[in-house]
PDB file of N, CA and C in Angstrom:
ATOM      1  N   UNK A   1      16.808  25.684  15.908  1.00  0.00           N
ATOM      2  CA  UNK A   1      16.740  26.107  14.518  1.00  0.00           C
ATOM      3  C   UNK A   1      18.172  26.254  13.999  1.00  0.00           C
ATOM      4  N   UNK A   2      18.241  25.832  12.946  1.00  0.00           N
ATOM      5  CA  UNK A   2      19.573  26.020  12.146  1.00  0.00           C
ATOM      6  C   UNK A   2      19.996  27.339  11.292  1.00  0.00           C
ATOM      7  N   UNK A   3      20.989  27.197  11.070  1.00  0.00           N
ATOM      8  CA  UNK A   3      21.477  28.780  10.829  1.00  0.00           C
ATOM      9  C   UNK A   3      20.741  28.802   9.368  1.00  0.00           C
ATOM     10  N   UNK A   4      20.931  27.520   8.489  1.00  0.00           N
ATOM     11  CA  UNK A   4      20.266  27.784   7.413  1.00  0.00           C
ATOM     12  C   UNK A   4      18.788  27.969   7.355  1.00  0.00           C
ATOM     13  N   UNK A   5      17.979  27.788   8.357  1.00  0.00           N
ATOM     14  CA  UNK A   5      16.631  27.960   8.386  1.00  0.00           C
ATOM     15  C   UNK A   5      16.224  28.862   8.258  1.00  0.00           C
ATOM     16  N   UNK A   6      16.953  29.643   9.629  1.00  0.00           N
ATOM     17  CA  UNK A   6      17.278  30.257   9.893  1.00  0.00           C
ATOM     18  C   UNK A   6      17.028  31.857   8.995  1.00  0.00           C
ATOM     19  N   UNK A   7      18.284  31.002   8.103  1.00  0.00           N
ATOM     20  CA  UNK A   7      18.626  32.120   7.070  1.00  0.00           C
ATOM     21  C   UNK A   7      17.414  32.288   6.051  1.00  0.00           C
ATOM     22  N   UNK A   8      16.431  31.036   6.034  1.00  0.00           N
ATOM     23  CA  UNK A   8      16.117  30.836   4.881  1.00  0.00           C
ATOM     24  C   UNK A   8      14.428  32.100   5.161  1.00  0.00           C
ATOM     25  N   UNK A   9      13.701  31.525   6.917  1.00  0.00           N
ATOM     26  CA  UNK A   9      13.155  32.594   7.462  1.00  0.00           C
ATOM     27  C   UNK A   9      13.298  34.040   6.610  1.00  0.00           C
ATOM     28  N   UNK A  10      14.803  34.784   7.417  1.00  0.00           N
ATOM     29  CA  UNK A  10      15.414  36.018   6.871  1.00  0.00           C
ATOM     30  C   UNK A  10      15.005  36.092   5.972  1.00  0.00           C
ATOM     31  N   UNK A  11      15.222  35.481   4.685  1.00  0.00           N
ATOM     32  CA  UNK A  11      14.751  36.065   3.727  1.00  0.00           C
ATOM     33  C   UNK A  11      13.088  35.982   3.075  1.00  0.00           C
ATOM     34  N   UNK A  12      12.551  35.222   3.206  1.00  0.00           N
ATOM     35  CA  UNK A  12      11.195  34.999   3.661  1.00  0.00           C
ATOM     36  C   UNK A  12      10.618  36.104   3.885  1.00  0.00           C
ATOM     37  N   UNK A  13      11.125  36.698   5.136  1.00  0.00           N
ATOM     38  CA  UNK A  13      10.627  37.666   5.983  1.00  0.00           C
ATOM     39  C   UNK A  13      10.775  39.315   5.081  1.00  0.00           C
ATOM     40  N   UNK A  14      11.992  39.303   4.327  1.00  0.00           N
ATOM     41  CA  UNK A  14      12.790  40.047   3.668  1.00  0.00           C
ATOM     42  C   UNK A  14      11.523  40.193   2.396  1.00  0.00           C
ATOM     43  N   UNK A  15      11.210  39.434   1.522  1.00  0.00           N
ATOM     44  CA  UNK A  15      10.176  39.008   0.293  1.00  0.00           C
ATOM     45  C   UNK A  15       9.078  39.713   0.776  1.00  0.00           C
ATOM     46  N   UNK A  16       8.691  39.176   2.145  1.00  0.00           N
ATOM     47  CA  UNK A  16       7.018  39.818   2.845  1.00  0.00           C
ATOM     48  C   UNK A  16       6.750  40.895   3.000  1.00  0.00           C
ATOM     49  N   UNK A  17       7.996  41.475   3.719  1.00  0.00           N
ATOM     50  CA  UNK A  17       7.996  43.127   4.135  1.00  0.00           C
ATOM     51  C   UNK A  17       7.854  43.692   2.869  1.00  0.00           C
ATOM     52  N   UNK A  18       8.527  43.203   1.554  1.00  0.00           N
ATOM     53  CA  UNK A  18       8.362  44.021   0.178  1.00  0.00           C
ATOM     54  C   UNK A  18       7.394  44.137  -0.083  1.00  0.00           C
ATOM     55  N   UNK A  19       6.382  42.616  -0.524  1.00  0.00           N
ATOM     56  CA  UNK A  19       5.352  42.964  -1.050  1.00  0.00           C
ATOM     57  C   UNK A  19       4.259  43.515  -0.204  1.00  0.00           C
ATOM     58  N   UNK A  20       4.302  43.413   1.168  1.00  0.00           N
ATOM     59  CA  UNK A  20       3.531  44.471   2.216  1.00  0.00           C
ATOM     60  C   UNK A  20       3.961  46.146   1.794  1.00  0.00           C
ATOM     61  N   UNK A  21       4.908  46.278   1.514  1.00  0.00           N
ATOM     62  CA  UNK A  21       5.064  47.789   1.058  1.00  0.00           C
ATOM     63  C   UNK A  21       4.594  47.752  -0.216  1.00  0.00           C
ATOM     64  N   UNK A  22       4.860  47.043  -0.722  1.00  0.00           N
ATOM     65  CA  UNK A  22       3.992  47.172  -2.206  1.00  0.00           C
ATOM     66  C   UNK A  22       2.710  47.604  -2.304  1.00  0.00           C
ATOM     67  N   UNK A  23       2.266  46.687  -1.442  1.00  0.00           N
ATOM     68  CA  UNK A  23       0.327  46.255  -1.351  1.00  0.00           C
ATOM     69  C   UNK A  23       0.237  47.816  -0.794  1.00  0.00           C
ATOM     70  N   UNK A  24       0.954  48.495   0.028  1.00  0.00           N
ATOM     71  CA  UNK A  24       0.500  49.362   0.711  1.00  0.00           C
ATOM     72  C   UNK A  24       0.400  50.921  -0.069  1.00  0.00           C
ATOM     73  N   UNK A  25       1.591  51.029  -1.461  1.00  0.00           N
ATOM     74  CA  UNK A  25       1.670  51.796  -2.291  1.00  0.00           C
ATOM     75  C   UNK A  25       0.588  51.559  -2.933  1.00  0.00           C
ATOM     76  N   UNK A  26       0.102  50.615  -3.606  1.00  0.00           N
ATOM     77  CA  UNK A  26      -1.079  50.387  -4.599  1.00  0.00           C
ATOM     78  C   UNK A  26      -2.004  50.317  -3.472  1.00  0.00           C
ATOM     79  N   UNK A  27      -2.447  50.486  -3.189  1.00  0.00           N
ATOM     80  CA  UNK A  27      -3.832  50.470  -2.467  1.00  0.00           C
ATOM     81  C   UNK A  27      -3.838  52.134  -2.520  1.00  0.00           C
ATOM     82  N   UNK A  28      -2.944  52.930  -1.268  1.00  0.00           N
ATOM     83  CA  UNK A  28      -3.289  54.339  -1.668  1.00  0.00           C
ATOM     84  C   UNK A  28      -2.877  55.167  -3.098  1.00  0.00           C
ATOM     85  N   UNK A  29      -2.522  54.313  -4.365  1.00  0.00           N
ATOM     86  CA  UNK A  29      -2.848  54.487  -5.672  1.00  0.00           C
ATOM     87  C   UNK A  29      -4.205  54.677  -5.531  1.00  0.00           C
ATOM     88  N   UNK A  30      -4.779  53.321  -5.420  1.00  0.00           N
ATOM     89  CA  UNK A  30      -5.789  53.054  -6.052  1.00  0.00           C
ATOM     90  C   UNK A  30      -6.908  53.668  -5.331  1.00  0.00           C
ATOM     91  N   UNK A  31      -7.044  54.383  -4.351  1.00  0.00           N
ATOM     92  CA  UNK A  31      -7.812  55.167  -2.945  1.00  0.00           C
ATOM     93  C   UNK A  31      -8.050  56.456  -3.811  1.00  0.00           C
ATOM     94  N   UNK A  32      -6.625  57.288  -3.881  1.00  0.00           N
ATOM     95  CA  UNK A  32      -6.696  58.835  -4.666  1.00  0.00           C
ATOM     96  C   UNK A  32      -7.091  58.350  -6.001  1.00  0.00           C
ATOM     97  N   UNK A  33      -7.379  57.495  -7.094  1.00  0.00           N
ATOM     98  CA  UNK A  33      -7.547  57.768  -8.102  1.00  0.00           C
ATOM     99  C   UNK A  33      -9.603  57.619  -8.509  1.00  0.00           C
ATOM    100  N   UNK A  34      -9.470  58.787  -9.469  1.00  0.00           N
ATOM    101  CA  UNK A  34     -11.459  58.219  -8.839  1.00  0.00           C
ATOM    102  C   UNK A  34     -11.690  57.447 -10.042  1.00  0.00           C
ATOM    103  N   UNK A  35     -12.961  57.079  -9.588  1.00  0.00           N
ATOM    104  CA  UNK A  35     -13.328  55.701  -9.979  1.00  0.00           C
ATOM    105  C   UNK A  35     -13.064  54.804  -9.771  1.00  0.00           C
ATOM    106  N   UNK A  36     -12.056  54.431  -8.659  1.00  0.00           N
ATOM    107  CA  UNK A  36     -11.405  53.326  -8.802  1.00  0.00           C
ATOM    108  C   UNK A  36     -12.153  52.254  -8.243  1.00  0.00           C
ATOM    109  N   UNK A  37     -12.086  50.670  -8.285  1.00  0.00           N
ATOM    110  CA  UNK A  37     -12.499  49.699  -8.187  1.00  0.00           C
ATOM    111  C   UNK A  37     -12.446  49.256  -6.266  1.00  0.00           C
ATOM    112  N   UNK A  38     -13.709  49.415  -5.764  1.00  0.00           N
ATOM    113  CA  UNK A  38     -13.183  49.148  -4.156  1.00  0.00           C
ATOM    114  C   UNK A  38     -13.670  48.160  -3.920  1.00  0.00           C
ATOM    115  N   UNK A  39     -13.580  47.404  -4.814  1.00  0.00           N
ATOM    116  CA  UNK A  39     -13.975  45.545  -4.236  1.00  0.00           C
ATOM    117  C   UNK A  39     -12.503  45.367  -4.637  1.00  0.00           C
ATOM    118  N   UNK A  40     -11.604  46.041  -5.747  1.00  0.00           N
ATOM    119  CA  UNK A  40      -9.981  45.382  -5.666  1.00  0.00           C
ATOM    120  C   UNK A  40      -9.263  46.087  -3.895  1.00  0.00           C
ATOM    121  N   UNK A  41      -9.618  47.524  -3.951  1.00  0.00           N
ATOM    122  CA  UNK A  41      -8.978  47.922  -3.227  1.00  0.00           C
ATOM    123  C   UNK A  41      -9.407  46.960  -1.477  1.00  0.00           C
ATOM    124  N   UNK A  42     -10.352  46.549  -1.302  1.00  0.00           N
ATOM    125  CA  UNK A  42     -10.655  45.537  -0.290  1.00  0.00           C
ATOM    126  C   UNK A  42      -9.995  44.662  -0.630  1.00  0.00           C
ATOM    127  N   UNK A  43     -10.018  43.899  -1.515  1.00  0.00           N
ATOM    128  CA  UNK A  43      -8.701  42.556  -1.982  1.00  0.00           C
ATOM    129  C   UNK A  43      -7.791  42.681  -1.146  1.00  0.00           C
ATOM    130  N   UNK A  44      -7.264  43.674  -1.936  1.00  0.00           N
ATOM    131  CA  UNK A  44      -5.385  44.448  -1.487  1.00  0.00           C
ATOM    132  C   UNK A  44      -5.306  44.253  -0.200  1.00  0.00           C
ATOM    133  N   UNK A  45      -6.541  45.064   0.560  1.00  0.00           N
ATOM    134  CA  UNK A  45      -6.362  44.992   2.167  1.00  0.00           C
ATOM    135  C   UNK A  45      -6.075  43.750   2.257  1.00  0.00           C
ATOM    136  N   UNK A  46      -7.318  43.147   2.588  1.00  0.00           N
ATOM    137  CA  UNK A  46      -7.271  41.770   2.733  1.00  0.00           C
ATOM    138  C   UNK A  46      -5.835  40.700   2.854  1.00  0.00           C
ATOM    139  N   UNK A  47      -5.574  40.887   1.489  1.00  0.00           N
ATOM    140  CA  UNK A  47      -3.915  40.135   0.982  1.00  0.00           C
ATOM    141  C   UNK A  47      -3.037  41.260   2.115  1.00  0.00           C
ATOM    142  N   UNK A  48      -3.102  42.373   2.457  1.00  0.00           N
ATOM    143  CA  UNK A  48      -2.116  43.142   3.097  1.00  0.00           C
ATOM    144  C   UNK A  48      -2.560  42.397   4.233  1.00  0.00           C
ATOM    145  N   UNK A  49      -3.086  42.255   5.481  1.00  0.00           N
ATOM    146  CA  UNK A  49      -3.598  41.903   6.154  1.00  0.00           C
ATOM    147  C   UNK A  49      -2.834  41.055   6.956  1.00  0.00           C
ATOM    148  N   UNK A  50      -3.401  39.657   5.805  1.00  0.00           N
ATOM    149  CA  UNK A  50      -2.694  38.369   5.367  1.00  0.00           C
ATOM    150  C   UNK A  50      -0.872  38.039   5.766  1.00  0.00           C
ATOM    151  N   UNK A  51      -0.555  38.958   4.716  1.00  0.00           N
ATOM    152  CA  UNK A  51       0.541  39.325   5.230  1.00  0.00           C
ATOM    153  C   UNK A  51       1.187  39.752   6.364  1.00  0.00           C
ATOM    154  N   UNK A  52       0.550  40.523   6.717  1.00  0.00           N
ATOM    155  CA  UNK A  52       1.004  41.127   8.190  1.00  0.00           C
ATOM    156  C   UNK A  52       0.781  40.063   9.501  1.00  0.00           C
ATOM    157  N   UNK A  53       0.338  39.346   8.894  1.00  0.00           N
ATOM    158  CA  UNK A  53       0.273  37.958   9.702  1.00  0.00           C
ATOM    159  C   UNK A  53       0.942  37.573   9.733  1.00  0.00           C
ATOM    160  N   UNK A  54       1.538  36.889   8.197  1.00  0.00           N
ATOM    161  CA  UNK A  54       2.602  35.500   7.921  1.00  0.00           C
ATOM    162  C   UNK A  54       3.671  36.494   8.892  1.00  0.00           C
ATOM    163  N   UNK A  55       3.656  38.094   8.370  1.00  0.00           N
ATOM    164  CA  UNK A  55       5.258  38.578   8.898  1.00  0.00           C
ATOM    165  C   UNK A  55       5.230  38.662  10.183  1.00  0.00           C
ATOM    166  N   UNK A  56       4.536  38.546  10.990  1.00  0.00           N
ATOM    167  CA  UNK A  56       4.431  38.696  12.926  1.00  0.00           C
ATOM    168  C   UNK A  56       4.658  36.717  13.230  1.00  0.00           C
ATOM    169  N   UNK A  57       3.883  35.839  12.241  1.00  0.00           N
ATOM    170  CA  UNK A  57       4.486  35.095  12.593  1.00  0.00           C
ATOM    171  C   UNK A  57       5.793  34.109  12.473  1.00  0.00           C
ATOM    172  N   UNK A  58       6.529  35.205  11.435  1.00  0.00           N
ATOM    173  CA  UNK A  58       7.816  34.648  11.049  1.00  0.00           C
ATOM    174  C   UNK A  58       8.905  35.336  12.118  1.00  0.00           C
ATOM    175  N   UNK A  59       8.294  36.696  12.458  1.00  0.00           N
ATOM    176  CA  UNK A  59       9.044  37.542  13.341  1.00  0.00           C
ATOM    177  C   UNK A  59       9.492  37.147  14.706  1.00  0.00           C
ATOM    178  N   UNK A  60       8.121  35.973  14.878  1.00  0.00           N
ATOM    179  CA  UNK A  60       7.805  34.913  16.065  1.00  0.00           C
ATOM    180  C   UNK A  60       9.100  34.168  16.222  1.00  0.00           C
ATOM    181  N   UNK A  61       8.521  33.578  15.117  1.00  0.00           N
ATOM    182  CA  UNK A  61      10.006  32.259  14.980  1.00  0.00           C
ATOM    183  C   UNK A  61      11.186  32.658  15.282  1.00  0.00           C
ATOM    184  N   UNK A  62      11.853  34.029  14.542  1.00  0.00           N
ATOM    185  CA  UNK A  62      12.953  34.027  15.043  1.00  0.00           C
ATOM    186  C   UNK A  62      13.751  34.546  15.941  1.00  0.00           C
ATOM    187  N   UNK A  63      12.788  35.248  16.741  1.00  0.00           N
ATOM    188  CA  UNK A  63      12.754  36.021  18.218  1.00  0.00           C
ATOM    189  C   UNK A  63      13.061  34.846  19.023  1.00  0.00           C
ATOM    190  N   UNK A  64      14.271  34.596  19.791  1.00  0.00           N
ATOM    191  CA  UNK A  64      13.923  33.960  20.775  1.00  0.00           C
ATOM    192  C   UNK A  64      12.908  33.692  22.194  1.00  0.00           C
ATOM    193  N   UNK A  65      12.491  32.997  22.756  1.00  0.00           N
ATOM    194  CA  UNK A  65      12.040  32.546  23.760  1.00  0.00           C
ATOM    195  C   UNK A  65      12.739  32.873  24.762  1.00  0.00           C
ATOM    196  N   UNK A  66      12.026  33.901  25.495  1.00  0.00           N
ATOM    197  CA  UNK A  66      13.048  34.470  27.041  1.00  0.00           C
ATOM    198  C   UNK A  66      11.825  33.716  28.281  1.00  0.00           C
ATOM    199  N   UNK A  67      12.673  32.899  28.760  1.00  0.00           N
ATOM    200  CA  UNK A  67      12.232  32.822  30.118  1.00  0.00           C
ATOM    201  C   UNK A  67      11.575  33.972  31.223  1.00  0.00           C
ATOM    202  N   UNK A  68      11.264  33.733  31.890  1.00  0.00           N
ATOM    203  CA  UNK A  68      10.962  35.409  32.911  1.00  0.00           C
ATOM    204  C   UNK A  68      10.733  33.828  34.033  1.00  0.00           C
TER     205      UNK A  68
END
């Protein structure tokens, strides 16, 4: 992998972690407020989820490969 890929990953990874904290503020918004809509608040999960995917497998990529 190249440094610019590399780099480009980093920030990638940088974008994901945000909107995973995001998703994670609005969701327990949307939990404490009553009435609120829990077919969005399942969405949110969902898309949070999602995310927490792409970011374990970007985390993948740039972890090297250790022999044992």
């Amino acid at each position: 992998m190249t440094k610019e890929e590399e780099r480009e990953l980093q920030e990638q990874l940088a974008r994901l972690q945000q909107e995973h904290r995001d998703l994670d503020t609005a969701i327990s918004a949307l939990q404490h407020t009553p009435g609120s809509d829990q077919l969005q608040v399942q969405r949110l999960k969902k898309r949070k989820l999602h995310l927490r995917d792409r970011i374990s497998y970007i985390e993948d990529q740039l972890t090297p490969d250790i022999i044992a």
